[in-house]
Protein backbone atom coordinates (compact mmCIF):
# COMPACT_ATOMS: atom_id res chain seq x y z
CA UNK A 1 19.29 5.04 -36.91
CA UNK A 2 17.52 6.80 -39.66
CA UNK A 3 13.71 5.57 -40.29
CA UNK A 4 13.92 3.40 -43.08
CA UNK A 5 10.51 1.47 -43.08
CA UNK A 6 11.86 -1.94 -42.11
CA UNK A 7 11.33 -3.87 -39.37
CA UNK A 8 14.90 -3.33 -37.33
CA UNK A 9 14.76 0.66 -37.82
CA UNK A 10 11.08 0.91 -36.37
CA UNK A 11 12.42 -1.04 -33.29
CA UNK A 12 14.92 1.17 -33.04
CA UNK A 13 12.64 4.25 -33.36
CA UNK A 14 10.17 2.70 -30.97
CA UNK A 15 12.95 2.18 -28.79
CA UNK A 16 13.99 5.92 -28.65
CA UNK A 17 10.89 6.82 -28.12
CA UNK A 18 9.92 4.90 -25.41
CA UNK A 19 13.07 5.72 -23.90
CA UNK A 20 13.38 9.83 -24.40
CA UNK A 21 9.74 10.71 -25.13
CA UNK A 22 7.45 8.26 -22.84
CA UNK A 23 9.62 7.75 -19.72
CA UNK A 24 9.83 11.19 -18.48
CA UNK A 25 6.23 11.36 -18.32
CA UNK A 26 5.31 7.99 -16.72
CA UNK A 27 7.73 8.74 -13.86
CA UNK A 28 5.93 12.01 -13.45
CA UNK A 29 2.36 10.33 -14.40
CA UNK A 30 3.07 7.57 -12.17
CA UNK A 31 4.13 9.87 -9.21
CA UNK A 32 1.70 13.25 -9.28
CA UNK A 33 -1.47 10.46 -9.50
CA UNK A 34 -2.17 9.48 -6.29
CA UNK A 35 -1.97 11.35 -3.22
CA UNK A 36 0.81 9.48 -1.35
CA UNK A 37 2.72 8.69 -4.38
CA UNK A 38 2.68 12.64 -4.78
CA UNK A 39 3.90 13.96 -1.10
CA UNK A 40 5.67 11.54 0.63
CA UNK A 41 9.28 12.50 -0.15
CA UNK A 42 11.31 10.07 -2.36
CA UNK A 43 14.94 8.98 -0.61
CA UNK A 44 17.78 7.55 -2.48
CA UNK A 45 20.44 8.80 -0.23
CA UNK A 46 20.42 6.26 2.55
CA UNK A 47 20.03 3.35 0.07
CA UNK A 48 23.31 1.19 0.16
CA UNK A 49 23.00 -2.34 -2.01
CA UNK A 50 19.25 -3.55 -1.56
CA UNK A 51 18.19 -2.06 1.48
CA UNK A 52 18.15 1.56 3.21
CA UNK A 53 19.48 1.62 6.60
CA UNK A 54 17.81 4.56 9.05
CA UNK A 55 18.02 5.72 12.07
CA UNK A 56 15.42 6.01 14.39
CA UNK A 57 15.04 8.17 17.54
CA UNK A 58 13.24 7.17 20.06
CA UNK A 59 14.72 9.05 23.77
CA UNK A 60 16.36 12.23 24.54
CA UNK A 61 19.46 13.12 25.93
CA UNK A 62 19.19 12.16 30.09
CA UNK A 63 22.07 14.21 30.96
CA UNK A 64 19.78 17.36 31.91
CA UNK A 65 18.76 18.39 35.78
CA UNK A 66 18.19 20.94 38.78
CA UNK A 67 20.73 20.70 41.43
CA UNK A 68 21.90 22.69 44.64
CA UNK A 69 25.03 25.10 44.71
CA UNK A 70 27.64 22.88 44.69
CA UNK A 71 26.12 20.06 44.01
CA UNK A 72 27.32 17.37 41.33
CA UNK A 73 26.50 18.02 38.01
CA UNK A 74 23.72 15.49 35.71
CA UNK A 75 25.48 12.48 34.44
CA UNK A 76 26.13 12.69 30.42
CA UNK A 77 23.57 11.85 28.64
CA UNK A 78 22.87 11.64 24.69
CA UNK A 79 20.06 11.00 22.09
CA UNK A 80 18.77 7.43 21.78
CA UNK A 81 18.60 5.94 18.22
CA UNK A 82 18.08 2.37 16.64
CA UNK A 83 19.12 1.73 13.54
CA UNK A 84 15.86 -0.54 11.51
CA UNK A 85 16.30 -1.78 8.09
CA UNK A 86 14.07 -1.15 4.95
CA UNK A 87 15.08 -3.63 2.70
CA UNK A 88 13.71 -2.97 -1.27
CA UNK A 89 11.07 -4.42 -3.05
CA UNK A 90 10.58 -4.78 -6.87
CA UNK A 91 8.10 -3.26 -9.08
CA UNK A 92 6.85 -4.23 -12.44
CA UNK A 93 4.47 -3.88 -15.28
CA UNK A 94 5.10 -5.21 -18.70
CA UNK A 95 3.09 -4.65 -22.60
CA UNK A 96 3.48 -6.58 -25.24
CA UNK A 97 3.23 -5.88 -28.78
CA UNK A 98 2.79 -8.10 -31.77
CA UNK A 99 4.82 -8.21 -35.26
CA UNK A 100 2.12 -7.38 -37.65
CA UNK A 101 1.41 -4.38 -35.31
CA UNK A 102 4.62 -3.31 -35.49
CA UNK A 103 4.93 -3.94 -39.32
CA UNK A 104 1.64 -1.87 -39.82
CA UNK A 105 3.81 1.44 -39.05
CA UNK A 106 5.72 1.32 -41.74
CA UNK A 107 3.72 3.08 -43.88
CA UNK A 108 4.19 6.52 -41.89
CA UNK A 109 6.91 7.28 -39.26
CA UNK A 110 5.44 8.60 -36.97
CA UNK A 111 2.70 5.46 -36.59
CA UNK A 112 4.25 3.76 -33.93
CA UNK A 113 3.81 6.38 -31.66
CA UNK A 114 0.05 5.79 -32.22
CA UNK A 115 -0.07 2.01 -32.35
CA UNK A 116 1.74 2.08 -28.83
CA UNK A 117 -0.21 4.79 -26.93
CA UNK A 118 -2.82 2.75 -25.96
CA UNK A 119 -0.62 0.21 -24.50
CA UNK A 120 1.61 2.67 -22.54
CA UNK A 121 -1.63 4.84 -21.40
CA UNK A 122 -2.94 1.53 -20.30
CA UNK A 123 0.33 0.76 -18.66
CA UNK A 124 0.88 3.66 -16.65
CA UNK A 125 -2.84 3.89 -15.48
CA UNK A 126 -2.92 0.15 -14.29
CA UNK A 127 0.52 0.19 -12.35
CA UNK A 128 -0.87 3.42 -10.59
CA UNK A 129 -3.40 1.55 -9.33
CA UNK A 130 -1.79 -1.47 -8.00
CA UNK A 131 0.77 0.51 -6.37
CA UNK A 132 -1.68 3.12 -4.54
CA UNK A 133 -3.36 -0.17 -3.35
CA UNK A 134 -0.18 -0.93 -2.12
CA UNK A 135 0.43 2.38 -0.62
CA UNK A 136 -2.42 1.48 1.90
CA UNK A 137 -1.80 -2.35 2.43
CA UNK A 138 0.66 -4.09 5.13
CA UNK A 139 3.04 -5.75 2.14
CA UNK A 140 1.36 -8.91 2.28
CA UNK A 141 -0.97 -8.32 -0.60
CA UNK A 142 -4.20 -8.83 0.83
CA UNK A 143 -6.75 -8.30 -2.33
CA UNK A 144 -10.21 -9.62 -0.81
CA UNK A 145 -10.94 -12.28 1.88
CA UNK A 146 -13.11 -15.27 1.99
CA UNK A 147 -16.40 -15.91 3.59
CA UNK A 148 -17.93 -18.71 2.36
CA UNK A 149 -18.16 -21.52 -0.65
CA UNK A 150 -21.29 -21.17 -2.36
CA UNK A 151 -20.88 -24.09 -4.94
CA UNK A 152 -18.11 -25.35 -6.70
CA UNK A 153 -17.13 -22.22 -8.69
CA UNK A 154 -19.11 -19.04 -6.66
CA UNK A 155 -17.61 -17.30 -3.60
CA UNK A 156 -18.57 -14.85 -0.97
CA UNK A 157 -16.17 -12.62 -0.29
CA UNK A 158 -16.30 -10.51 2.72
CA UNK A 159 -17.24 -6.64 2.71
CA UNK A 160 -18.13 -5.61 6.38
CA UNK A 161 -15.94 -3.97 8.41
CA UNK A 162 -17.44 -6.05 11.33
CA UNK A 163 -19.28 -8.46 12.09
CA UNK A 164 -18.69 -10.84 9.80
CA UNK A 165 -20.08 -14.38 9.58
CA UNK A 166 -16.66 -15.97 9.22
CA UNK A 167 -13.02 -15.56 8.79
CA UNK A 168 -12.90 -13.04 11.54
CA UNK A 169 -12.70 -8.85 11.09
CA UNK A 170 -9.44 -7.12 10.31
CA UNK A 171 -7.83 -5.38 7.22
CA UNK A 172 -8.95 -6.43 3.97
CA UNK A 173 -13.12 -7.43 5.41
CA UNK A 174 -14.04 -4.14 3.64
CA UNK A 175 -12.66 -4.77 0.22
CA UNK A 176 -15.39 -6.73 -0.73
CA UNK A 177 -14.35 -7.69 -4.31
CA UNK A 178 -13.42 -4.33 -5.96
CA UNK A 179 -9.95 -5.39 -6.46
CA UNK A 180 -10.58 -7.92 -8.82
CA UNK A 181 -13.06 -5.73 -11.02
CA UNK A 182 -10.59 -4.92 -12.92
CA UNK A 183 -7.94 -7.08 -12.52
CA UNK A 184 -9.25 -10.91 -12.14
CA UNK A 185 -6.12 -12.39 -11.44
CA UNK A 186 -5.67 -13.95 -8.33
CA UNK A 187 -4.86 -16.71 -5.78
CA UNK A 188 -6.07 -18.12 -3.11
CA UNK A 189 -3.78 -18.18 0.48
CA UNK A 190 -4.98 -21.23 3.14
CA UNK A 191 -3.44 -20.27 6.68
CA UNK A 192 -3.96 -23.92 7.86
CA UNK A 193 -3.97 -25.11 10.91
CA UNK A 194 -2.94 -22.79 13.40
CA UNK A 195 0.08 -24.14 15.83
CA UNK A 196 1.83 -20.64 17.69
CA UNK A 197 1.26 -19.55 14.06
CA UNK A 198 0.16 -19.77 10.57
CA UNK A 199 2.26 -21.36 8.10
CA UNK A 200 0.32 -20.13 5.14
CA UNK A 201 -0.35 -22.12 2.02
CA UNK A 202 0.26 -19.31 -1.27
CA UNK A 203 -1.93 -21.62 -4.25
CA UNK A 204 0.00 -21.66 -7.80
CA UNK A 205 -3.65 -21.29 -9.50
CA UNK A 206 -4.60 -18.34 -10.82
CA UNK A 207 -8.96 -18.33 -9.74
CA UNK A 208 -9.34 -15.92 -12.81
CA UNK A 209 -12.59 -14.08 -11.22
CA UNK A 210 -14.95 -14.26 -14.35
CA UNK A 211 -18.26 -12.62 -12.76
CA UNK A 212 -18.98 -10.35 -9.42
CA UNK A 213 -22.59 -9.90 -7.61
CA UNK A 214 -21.99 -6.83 -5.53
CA UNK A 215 -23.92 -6.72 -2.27
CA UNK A 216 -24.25 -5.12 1.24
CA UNK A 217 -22.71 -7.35 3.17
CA UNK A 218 -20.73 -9.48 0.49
CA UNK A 219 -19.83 -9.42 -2.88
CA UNK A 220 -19.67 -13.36 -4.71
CA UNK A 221 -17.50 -14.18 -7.40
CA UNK A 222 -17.54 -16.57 -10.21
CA UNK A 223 -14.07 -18.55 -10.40
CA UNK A 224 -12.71 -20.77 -13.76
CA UNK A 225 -10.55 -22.70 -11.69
CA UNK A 226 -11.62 -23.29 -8.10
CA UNK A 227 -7.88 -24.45 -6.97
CA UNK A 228 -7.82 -25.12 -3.62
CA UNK A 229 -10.55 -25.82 -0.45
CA UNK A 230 -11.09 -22.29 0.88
CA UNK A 231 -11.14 -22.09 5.26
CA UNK A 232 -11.19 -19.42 8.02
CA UNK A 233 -9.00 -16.98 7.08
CA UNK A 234 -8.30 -17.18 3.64
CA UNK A 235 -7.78 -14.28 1.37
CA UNK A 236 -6.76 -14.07 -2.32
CA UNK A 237 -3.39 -12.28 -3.84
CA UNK A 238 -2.21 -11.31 -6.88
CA UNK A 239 -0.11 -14.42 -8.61
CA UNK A 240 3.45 -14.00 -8.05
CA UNK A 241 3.49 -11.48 -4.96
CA UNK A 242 3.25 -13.28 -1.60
CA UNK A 243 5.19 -16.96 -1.45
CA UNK A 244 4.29 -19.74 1.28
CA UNK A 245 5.54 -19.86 4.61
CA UNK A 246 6.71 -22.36 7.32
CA UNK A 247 8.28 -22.16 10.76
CA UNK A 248 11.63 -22.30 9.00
CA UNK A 249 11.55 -19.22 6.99
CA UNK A 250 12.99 -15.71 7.47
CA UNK A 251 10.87 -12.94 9.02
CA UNK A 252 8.98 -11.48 6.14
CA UNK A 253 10.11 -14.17 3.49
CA UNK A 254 6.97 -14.44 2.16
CA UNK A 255 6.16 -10.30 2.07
CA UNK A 256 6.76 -9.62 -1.70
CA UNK A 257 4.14 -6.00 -1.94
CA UNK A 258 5.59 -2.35 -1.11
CA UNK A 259 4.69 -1.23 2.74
CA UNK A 260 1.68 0.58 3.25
CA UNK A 261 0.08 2.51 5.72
CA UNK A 262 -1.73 0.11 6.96
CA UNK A 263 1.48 -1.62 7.96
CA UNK A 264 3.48 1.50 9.20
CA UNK A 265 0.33 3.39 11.37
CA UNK A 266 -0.62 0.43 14.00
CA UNK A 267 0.67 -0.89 17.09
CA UNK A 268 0.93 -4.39 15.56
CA UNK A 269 3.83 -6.87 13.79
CA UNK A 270 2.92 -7.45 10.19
CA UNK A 271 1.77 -10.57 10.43
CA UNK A 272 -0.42 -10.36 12.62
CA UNK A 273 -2.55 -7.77 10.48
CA UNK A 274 -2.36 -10.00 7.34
CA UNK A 275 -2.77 -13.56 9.01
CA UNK A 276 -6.16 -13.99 11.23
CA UNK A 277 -9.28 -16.93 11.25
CA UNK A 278 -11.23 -14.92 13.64
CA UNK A 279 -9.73 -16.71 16.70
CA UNK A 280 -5.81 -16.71 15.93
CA UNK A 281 -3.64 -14.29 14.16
CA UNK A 282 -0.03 -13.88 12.97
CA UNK A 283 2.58 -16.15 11.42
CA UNK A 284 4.87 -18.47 13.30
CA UNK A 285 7.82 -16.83 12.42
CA UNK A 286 7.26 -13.14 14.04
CA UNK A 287 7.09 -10.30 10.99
CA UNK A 288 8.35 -6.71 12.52
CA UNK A 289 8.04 -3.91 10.40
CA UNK A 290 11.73 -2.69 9.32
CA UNK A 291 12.61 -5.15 11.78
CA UNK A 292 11.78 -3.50 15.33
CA UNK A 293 9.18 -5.87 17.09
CA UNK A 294 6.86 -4.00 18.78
CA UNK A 295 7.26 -6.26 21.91
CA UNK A 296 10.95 -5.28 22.40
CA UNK A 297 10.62 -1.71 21.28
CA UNK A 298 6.85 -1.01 22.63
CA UNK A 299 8.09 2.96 21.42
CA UNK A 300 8.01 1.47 17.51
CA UNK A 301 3.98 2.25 17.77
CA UNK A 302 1.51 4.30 15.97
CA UNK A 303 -1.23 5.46 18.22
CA UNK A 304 -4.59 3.57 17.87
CA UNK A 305 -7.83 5.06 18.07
CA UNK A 306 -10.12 2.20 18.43
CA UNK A 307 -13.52 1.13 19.76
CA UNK A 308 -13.42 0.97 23.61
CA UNK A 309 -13.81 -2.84 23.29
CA UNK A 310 -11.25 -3.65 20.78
CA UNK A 311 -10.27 -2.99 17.21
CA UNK A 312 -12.94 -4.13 14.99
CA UNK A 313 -14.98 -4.80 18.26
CA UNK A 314 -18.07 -2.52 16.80
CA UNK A 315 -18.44 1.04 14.97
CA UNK A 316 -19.06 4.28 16.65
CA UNK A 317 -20.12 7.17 14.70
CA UNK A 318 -17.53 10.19 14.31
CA UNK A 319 -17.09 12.45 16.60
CA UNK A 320 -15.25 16.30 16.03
CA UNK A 321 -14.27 16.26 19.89
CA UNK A 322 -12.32 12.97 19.38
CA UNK A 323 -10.91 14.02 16.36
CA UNK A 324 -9.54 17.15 18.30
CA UNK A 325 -8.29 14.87 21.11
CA UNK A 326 -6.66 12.32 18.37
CA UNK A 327 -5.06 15.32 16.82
CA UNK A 328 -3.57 16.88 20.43
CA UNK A 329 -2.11 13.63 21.32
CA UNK A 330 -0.39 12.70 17.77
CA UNK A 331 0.75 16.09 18.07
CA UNK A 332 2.17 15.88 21.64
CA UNK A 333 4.11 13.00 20.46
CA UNK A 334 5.47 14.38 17.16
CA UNK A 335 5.89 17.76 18.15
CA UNK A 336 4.04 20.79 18.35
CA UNK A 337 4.41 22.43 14.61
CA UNK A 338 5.67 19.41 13.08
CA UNK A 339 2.95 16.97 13.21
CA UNK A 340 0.11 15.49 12.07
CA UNK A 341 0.09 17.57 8.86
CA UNK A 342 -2.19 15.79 6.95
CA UNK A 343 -5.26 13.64 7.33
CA UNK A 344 -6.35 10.91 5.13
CA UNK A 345 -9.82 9.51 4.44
CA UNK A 346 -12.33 8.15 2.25
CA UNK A 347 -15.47 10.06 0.93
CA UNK A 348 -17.91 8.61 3.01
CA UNK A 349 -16.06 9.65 6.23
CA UNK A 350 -15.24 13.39 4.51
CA UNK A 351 -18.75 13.50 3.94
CA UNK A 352 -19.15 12.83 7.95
CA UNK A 353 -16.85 15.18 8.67
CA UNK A 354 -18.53 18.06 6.51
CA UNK A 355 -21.88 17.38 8.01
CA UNK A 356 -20.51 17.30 11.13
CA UNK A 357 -19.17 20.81 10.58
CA UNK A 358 -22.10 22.13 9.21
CA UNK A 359 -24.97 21.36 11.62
CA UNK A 360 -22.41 22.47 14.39
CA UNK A 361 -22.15 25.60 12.30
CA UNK A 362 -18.84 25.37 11.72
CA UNK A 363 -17.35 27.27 8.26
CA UNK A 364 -14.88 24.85 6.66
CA UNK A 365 -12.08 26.32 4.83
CA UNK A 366 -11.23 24.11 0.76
CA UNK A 367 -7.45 23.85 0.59
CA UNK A 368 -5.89 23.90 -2.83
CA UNK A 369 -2.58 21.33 -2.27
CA UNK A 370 0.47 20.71 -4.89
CA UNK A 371 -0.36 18.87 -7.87
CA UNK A 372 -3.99 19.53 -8.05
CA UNK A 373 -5.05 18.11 -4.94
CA UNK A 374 -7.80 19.64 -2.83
CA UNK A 375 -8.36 19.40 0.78
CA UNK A 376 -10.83 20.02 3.41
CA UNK A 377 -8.91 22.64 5.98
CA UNK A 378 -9.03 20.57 10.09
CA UNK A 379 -6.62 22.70 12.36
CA UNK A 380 -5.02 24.18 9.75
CA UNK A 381 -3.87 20.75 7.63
CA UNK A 382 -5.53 19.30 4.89
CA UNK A 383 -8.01 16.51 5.40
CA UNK A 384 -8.37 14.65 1.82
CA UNK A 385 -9.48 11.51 0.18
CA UNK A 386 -8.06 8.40 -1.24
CA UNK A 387 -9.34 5.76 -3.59
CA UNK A 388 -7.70 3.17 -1.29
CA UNK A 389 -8.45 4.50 2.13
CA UNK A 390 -9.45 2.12 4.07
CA UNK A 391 -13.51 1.94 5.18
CA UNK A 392 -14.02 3.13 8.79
CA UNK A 393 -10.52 4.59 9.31
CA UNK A 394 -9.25 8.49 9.68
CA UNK A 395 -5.37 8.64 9.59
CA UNK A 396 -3.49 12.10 10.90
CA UNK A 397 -0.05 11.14 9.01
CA UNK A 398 3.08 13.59 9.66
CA UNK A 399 4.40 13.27 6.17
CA UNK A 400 7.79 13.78 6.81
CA UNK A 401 8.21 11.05 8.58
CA UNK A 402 6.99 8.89 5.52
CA UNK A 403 9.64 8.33 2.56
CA UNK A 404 10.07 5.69 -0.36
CA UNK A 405 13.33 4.52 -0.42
CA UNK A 406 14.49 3.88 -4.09
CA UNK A 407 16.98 2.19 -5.30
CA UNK A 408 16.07 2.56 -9.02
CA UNK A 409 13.09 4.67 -10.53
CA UNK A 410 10.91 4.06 -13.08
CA UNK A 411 12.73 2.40 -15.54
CA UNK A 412 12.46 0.48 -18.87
CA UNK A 413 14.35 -2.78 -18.38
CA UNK A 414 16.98 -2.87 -21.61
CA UNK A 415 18.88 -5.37 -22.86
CA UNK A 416 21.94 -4.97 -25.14
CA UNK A 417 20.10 -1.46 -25.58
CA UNK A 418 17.09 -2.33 -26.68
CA UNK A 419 13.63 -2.13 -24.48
CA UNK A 420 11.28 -4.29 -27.10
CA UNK A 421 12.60 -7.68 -27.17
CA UNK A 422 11.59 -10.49 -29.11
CA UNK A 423 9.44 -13.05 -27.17
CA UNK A 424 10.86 -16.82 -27.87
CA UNK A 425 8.38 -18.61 -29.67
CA UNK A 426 5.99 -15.88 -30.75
CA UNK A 427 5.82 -13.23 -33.77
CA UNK A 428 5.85 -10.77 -30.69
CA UNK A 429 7.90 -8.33 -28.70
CA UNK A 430 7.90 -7.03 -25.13
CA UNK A 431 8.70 -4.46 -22.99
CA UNK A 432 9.10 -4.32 -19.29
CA UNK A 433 8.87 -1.32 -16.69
CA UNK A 434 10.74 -1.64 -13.20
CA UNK A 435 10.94 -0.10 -9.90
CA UNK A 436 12.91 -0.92 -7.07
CA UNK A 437 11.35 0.54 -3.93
CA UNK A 438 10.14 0.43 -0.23
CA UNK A 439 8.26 2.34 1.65
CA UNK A 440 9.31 3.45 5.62
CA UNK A 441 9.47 5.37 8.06
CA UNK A 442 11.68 7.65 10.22
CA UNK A 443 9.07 7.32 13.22
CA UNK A 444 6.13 5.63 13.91
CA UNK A 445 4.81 7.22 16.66
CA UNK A 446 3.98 10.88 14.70
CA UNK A 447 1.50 9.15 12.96
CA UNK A 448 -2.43 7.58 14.18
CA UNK A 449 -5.27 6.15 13.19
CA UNK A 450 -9.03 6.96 14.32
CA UNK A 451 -10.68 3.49 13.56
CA UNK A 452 -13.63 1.58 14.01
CA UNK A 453 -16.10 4.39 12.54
CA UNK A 454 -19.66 3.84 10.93
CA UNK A 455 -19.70 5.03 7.37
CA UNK A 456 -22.31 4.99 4.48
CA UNK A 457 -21.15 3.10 1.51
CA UNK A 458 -21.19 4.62 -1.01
């Protein structure tokens, strides 16, 4: 449609360009950001309907042997494999635009492009984020967890990776509150009362986080509407992306969030990483990642480097020999020249890790990866950084073994061809980005985590 100042050809316009100028570059924005988003390969192939189905290996062919002349030759054997499903999750981030914005570019054509790019900048930037925290979460959306009720409207949120003075230790203590900096929206998840599992309680509330204290061993936050009575164990979502769960619901049911790393590198169920009071932990209805309990298939297991007491027992400082060892027995397992080829971190622990090498007089190589990334060299792979690593953890990742299975990219979500649409009710239009995505894995056991490390926030 030709530009023609009105109000139905500058939709049209902003749809076109939304469509052939702006999408290319989110996908590619959205994708060369973070580091994971960036190198773990994307799969489409082995997505049928709204899940992937893979094949895992997990034993070799038996049919192998010595024997004496003449005797009988091995017994047939062949490779083991079990199929595990990755069933998709959906993505989404919306902007909204108002009429009298859209009327102001009339008077020049190319306006709109301007009057949007905030929006869209703003767009891409923010679903980056949320899906890199995702990227390093167990699906279960785990944002920041509760430590005690201060008054009526103030929180303490928990921020130590041990030792904390309630709620228990386990992934999310460290967050403190710097996921809802940002982003204040939120809700509050009550496990209840435990009974062979919690049956969490998802609150329909949004808290709306109005003010954060940072501190050492806690952040607080200022809530507008205190919902719900927070206990042992609770922690606080985004609205919409983890739903309630009983003893009669589906494994996973409630698991709305992309997999993560957390998720993928442990020797644990799901569940049981997102649901703990410090005395109990996991759901009553048993949550195996891409279905493979680890109880039934004890091969469907990371390797865990943790403190000789337990996980989250204590913090012991890092150590180059252990990371050596770590690294030799990942690699036994994945195979020599295939894995661990990359190591994952946050700054504080690089920081360790280059001091380390330094007063041991060790030279330390700076790798320059794809996309812009740079790496400290460890055996020849790159050991880098990540906004969203977790505190206290090192994980030696074999890449390939790591893919997002997608069933649609980036995408603006149209309508009888048009991507704004008019909101009922409101001298407004909106548009709406999707994804439709997991993340899995081939293996699990090419990957590990060194955990339970002291670090220096920073």
């Amino acid at each position: 449609m030709t530009w023609d100042g009105t109000t139905g050809a500058t939709l049209s316009n902003i749809t076109e360009l939304l469509k052939t100028i702006y999408l290319p570059a989110i996908q590619e924005q959205i994708k060369d950001e973070n580091i994971l988003s960036a190198f773990i390969e994307v799969n489409t192939e082995d997505v049928s309907g709204k899940e992937a189905k893979i094949e895992c290996h997990y034993g070799r062919n038996s049919g192998t042997g010595s024997r004496a002349d003449g005797g009988a030759l091995p017994t047939a054997g062949y490779q083991k494999y079990k199929q595990a499903t990755v069933g998709m999750k959906y993505h989404y981030g919306s902007i909204l635009v108002s009429g009298p914005t859209i009327a102001a570019t009339r008077d020049e054509r190319g306006a709109y492009a301007r009057s949007l790019e905030n929006e869209i900048t703003g767009l891409v930037k923010d679903v980056s984020r949320e899906m890199n925290r995702q990227y390093w979460g167990c699906g279960y959306g785990v944002l920041a967890r509760w430590r005690t009720t201060g008054s009526g409207t103030s929180y303490t949120i928990q921020k130590k990776y041990t030792s904390n003075s309630a709620g228990g230790n386990g992934f999310g203590s460290t967050f403190g509150a710097k996921y809802l900096s940002e982003n204040a929206s939120a809700v509050p998840v009550v496990l209840g009362a435990y009974s062979s599992g919690f049956g969490p309680t998802v609150d329909a509330t949004d808290i709306v986080v109005s003010a954060i204290t940072e501190g050492t061993e806690y952040d607080t936050i200022t809530v507008t509407d205190p919902s719900v009575t927070e206990a042992a164990g609770t922690f606080y979502v985004r609205p919409g992306s983890l739903r309630s769960e009983t003893d009669a619901t589906a494994a996973g049911y409630g698991r709305l969030e992309c997999m993560g790393l957390r998720g993928i590198v442990t020797d644990q169920d799901l569940d049981e990483i997102a649901y703990f009071d410090g005395t109990n932990t996991g759901a009553k209805v048993n949550d195996p990642f891409q279905g493979l309990a680890v109880a039934t298939y004890p091969w469907w297991k990371a390797s865990v480097f943790a403190h000789p007491t337990a996980r989250y027992a204590g913090q012991r400082n890092l150590d180059l020999i252990e990371m050596q060892r770590i690294f030799d027995k990942i690699e036994q397992k994945a195979g020599k020249n295939y894995g661990p080829d990359m190591i994952l971190t946050t700054a504080a622990l690089r920081r360790e890790y280059l001091e380390l090498c330094q007063a041991d007089r060790r030279s330390v190589n700076e790798m320059k990866l794809d996309k812009g990334f740079t790496a400290l060299e460890f055996n020849g792979i790159p050991l880098t950084t990540d906004d969203d690593a977790i505190d206290g953890e090192m994980y030696f990742l074999t890449m390939k073994d790591l893919k997002i299975y997608t069933m649609s990219d980036w995408e603006w979500m149209q309508k009888d061809g048009a991507i704004l649409a008019r909101v009922d009710g409101y001298d407004a239009y909106g548009a709406t980005l999707f994804r439709y995505a997991e993340m899995g894995a081939t293996r699990r056991n090419s990957h590990g985590v060194y955990c339970d490390l002291a670090y220096t926030a920073t």
